[in-house]
N, C-alpha and C. Protein backbone atom coordinates (compact mmCIF):
# COMPACT_ATOMS: atom_id res chain seq x y z
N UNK A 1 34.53 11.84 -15.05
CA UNK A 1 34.25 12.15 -13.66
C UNK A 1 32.75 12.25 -13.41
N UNK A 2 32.02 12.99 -14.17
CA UNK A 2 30.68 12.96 -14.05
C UNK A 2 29.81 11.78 -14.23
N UNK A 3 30.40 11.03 -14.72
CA UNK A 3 29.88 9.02 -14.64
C UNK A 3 29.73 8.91 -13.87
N UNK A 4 30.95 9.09 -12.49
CA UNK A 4 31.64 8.36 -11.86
C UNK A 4 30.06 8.90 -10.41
N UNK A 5 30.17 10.28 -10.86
CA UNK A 5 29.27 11.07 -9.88
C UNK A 5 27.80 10.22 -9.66
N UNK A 6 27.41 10.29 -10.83
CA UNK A 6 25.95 9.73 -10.88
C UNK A 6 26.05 7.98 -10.91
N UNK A 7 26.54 7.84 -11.08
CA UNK A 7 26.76 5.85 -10.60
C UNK A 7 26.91 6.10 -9.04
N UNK A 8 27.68 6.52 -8.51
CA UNK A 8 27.83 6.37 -7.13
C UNK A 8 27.09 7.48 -6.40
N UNK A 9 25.89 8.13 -6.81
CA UNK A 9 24.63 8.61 -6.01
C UNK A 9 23.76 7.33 -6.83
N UNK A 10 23.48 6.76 -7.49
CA UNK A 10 22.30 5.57 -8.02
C UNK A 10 23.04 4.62 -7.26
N UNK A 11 24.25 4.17 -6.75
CA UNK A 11 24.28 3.25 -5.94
C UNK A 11 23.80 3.67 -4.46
N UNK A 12 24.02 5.08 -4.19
CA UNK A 12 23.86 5.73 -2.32
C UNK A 12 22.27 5.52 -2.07
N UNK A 13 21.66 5.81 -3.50
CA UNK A 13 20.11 6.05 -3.15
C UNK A 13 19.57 4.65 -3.36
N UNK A 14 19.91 3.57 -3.94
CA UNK A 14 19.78 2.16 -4.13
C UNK A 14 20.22 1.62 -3.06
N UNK A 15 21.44 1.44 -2.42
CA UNK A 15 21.77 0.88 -1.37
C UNK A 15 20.74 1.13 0.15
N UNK A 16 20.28 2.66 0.21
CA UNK A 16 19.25 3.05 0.96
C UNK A 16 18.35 2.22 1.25
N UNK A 17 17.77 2.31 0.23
CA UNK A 17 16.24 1.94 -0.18
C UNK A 17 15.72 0.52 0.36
N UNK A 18 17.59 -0.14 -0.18
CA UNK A 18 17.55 -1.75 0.27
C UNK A 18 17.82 -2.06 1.91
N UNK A 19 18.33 -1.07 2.17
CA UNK A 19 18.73 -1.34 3.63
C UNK A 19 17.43 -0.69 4.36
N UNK A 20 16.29 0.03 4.18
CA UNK A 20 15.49 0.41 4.91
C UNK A 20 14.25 -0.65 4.34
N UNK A 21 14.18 -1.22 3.05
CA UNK A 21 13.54 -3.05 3.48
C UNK A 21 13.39 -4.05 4.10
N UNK A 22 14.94 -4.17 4.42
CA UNK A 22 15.59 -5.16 5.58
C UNK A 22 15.43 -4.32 7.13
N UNK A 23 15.56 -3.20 7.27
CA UNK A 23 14.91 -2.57 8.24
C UNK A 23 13.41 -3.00 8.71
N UNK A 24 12.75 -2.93 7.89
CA UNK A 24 11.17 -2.44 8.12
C UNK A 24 10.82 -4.07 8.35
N UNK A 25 11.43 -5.06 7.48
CA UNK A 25 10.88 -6.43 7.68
C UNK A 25 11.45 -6.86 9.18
N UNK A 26 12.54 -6.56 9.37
CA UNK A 26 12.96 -6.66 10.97
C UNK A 26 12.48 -5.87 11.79
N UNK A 27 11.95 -4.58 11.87
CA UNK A 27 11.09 -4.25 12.72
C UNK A 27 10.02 -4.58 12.76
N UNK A 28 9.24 -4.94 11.83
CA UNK A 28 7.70 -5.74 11.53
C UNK A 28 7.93 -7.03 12.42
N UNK A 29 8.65 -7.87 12.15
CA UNK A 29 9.27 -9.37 12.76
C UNK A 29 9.19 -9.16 14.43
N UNK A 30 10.02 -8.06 14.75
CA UNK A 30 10.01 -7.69 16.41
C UNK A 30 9.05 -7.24 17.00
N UNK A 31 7.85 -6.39 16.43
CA UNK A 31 6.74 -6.34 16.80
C UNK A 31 6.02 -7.09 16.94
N UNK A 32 5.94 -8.15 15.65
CA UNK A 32 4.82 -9.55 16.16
C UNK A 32 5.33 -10.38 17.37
N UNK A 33 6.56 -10.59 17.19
CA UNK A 33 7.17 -11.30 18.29
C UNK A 33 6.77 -10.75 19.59
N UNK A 34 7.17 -9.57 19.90
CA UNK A 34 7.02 -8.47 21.27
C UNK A 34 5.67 -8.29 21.18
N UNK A 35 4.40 -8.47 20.90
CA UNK A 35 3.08 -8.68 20.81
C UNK A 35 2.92 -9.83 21.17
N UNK A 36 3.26 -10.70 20.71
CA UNK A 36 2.40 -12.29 20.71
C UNK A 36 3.84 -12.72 22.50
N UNK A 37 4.01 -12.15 22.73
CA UNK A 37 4.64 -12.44 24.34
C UNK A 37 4.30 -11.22 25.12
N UNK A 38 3.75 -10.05 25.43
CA UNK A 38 3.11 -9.45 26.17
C UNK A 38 1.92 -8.68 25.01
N UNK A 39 0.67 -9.38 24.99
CA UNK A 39 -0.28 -8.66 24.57
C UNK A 39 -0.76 -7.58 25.10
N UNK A 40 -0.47 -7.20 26.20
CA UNK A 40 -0.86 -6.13 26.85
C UNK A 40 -0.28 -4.98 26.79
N UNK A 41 0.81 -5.15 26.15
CA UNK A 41 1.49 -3.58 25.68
C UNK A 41 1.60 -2.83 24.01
N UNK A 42 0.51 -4.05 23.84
CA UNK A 42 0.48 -3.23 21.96
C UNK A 42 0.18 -2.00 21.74
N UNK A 43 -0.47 -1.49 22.88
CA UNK A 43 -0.65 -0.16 21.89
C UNK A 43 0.79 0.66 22.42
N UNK A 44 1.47 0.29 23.37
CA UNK A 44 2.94 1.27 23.37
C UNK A 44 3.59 1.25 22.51
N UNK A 45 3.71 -0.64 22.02
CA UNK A 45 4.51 -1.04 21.19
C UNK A 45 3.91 -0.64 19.78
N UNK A 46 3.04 -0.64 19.58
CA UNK A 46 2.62 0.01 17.86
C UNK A 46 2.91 1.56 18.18
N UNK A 47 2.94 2.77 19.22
CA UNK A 47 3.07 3.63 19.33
C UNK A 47 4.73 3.95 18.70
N UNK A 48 5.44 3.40 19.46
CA UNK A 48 7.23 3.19 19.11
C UNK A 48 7.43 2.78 18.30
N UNK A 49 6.72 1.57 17.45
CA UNK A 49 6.98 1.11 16.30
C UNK A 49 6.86 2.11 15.10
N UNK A 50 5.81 3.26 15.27
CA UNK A 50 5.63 3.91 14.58
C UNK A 50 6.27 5.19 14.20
N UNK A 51 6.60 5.39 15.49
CA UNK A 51 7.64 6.76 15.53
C UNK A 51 8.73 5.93 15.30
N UNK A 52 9.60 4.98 15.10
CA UNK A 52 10.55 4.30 14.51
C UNK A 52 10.56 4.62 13.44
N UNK A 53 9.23 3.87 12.55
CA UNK A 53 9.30 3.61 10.87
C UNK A 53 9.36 5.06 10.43
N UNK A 54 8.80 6.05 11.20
CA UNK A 54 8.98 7.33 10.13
C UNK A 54 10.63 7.60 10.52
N UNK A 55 11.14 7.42 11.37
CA UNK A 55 12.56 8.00 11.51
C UNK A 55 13.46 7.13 10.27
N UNK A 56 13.09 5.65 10.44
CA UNK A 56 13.76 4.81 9.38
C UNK A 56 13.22 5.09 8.04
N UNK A 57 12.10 5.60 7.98
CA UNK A 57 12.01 6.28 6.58
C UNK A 57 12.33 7.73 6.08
N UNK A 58 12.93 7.94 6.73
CA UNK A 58 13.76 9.62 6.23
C UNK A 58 14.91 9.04 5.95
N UNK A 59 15.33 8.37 6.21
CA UNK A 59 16.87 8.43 5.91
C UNK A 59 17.07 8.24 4.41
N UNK A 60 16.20 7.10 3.54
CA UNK A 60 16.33 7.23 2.37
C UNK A 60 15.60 8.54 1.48
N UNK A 61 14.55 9.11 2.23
CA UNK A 61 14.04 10.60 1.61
C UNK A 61 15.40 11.05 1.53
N UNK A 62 16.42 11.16 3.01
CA UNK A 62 17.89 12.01 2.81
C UNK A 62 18.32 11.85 1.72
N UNK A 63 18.92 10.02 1.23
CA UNK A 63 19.80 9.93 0.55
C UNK A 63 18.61 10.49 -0.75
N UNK A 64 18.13 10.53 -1.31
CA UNK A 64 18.15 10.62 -2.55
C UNK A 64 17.64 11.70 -2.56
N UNK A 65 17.59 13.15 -1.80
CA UNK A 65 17.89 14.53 -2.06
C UNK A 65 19.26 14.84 -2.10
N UNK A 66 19.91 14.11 -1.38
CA UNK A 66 21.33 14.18 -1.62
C UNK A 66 22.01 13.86 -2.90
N UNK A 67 21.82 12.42 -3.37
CA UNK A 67 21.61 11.99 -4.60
C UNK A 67 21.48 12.39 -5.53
N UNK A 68 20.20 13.57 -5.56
CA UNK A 68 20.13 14.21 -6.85
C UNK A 68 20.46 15.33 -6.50
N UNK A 69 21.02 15.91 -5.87
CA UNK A 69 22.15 17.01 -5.30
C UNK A 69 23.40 16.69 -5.99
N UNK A 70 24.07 15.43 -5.85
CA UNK A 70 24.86 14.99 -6.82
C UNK A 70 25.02 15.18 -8.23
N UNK A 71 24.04 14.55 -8.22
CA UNK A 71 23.30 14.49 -10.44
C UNK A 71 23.45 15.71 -10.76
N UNK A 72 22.68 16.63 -10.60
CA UNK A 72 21.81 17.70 -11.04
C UNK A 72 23.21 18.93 -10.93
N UNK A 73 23.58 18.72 -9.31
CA UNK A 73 24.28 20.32 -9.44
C UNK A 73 25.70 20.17 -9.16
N UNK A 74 26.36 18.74 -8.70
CA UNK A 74 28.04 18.60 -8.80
C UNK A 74 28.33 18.31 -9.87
N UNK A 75 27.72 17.28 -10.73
CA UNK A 75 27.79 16.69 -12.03
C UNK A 75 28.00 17.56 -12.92
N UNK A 76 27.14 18.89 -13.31
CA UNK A 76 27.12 20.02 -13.97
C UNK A 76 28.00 21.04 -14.06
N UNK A 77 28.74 21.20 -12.74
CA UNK A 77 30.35 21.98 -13.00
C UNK A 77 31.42 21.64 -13.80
């Protein structure tokens, strides 16, 4: 059972990690795009872009406190 625990938090915190890559390259992608067709709103648009990337980057900080919430202190009972 305790295998089973820590394989499937190294997949929760791996799967994260990969999905907030594919995140960040698609939000990077929509910014140049939404720039290079109204230049005149970059600085809103880098403003939102930015408060985006930190929201899309917590989520994997989540998973892998969770993760090793798993490991460390379910695994151990």
């Amino acid at each position: 059972m305790d295998n089973f625990l820590i394989l499937s938090s190294a997949i929760m915190m791996g799967l994260s990690s990969v999905g907030t890559g594919i995140g960040f390259g698609i939000l990077g992608g929509k910014l140049l795009e939404s720039i290079s067709r109204q230049p005149e709103l970059d600085n809103l648009l880098l403003t939102r872009t930015f408060l985006i990337t930190g929201l899309l980057d917590a989520v994997p900080m989540i998973s892998v406190g969770i993760g090793l919430y798993i490991i460390f202190i379910l695994s151990n009972k």
